[in-house]
Protein backbone atom coordinates (compact mmCIF):
# COMPACT_ATOMS: atom_id res chain seq x y z
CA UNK A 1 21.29 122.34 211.39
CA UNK A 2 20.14 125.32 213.11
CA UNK A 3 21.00 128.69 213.24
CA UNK A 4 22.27 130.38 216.26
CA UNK A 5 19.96 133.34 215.44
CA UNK A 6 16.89 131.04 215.99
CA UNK A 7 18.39 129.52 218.80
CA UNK A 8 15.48 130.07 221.84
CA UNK A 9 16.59 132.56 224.27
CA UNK A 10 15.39 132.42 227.85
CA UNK A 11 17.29 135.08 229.35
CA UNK A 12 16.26 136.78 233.00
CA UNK A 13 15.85 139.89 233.99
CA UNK A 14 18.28 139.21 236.98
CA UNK A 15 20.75 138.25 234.24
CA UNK A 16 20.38 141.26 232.06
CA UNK A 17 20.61 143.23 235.22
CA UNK A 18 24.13 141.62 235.72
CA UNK A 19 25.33 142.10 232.27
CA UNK A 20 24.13 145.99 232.78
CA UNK A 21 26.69 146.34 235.66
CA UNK A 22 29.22 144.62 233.69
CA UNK A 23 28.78 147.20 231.01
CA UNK A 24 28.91 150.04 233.13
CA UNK A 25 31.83 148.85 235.11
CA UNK A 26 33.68 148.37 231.50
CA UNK A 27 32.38 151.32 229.63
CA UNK A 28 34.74 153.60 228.14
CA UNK A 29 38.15 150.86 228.53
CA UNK A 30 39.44 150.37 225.70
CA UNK A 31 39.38 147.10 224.24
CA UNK A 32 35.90 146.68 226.80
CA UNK A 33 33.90 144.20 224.85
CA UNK A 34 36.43 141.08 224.85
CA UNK A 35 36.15 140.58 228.94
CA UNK A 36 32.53 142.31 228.94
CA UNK A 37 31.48 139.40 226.32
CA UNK A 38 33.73 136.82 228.86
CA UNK A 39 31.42 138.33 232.03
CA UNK A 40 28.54 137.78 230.05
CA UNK A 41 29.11 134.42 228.98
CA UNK A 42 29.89 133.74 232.50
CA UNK A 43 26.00 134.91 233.26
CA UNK A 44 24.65 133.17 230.32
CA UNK A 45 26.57 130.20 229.84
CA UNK A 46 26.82 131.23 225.94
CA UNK A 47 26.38 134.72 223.77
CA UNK A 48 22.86 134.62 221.89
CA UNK A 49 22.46 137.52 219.71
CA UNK A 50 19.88 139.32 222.05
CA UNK A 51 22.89 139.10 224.55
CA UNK A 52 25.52 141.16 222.22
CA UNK A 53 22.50 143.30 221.23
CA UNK A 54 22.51 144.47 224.72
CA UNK A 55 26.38 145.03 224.85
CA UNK A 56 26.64 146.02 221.57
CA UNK A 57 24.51 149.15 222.42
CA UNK A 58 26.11 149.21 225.85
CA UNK A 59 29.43 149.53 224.77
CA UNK A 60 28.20 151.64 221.76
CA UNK A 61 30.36 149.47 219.92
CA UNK A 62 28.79 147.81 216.18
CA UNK A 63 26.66 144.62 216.42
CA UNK A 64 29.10 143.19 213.50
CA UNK A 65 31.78 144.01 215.54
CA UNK A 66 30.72 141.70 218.48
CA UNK A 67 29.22 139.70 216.21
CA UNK A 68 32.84 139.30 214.70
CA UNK A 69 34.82 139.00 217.94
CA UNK A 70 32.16 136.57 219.30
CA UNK A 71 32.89 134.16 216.24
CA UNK A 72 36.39 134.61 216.06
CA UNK A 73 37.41 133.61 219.12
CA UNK A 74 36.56 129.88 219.83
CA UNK A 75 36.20 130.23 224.00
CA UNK A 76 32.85 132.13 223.10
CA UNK A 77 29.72 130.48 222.25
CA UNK A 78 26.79 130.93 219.95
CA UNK A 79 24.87 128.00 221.48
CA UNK A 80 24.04 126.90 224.73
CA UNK A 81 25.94 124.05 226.36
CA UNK A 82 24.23 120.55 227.34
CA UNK A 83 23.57 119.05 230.15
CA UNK A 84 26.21 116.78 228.73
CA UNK A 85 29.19 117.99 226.65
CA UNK A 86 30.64 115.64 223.97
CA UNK A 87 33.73 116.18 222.74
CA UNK A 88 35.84 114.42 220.10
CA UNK A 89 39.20 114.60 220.29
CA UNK A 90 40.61 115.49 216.87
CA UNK A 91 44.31 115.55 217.30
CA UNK A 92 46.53 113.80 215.15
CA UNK A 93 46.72 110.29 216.83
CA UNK A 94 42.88 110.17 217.58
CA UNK A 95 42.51 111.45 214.06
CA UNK A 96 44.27 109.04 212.26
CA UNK A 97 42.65 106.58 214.26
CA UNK A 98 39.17 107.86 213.19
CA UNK A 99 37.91 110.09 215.54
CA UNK A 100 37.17 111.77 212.11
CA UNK A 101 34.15 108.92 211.32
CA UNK A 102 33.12 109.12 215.29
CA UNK A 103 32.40 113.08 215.49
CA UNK A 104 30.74 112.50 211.73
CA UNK A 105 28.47 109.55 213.39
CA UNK A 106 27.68 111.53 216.87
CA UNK A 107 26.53 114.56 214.02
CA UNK A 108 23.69 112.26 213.00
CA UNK A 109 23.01 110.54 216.11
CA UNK A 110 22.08 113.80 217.60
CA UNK A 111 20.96 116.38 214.80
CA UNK A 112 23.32 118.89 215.50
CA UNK A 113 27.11 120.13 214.23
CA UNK A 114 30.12 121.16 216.43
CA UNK A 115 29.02 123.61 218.33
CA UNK A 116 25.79 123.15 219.00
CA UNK A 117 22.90 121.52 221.40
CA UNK A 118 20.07 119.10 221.13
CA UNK A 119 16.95 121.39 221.35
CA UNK A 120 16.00 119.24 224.39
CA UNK A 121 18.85 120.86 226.07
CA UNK A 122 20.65 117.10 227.02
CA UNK A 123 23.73 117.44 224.57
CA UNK A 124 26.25 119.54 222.92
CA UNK A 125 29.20 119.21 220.72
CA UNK A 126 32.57 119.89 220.21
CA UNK A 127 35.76 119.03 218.80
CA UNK A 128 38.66 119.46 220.61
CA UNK A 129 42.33 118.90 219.89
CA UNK A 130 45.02 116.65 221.69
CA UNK A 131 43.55 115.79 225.86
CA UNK A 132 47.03 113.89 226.17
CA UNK A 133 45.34 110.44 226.14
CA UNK A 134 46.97 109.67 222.79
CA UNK A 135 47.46 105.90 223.88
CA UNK A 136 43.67 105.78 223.99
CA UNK A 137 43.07 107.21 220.66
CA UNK A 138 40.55 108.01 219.40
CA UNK A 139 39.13 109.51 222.62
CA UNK A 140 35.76 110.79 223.21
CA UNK A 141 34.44 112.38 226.09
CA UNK A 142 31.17 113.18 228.02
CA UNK A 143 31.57 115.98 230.86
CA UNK A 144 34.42 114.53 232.94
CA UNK A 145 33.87 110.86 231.24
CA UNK A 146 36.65 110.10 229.34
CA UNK A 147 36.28 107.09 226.66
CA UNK A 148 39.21 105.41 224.29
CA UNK A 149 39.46 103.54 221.68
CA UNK A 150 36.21 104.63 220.33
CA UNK A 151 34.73 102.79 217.55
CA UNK A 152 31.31 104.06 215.97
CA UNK A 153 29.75 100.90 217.13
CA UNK A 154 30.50 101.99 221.00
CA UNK A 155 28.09 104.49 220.82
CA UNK A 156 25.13 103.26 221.18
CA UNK A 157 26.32 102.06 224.65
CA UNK A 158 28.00 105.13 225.27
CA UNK A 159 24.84 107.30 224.84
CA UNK A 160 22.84 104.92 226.96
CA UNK A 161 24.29 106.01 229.88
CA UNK A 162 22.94 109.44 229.39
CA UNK A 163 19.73 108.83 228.29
């Protein structure tokens, strides 16, 4: 699996010149770096270390310290999203049903863990808990796709329709 510290980063300059204003308009609140790092994800679609570089020394506040708040919190992102996002329900019902197995056998289909992104860009991965499709457990989804009753042989047709 890969690290998000040798994730590929293909930030702008346009970009970094809206994460400066976001700095400056935030510099010097207290508590500044939780909705600075929420603006910047906003800009980036995820937080790559060269990102909280930037608003580390921005904000003058410790790498480790963004670094920290950045892993903590599970809206923020070390990876970039796909241009599909799988998610596997892992609530109870879907769980005991074996959502388990399915996120296990979507981990080897695409090379990646929860969290992640193909390097191609085309898929990411997360686990989620309860949607409140329990009758159609174990659910997967891709984007706004929603899919029930999963089995690990339905993915093969599943991913087809994304390839």
């Amino acid at each position: 699996m890969s690290n998000p510290l040798n994730v590929p980063f293909n930030g702008t300059e346009e970009q970094e010149a809206k994460l400066r204003e976001v700095i400056e308009k935030h510099k010097g609140e207290n508590g500044a770096a939780i909705p600075v790092l929420h603006e910047a994800q906003d800009i980036y679609g995820y937080l790559p270390i060269e990102v909280q570089k930037i608003i580390s020394e921005g904000l003058g506040v410790p790498l480790a310290e963004i670094y920290g708040i950045v892993t903590f919190y599970t809206q923020f992102s070390l990876y970039p999203k796909g241009e599909y996002e799988v998610s596997v329900c892992l609530g109870t019902a879907c769980y005991v049903k074996g959502s388990g197995t399915i996120i296990e056998k979507i981990k080897e289909r695409l090379g990646i863990d929860v969290g992640q992104c193909t390097a191609d860009g085309k898929f990411s991965l997360n686990a989620t808990r309860c949607i409140g499709a329990c009758g159609l457990a174990p659910v997967m989804t891709v984007n706004d796709s929603v899919f029930g009753q999963v089995t690990p042989d339905d993915l093969d047709d599943i991913f087809a329709k994304y390839q």
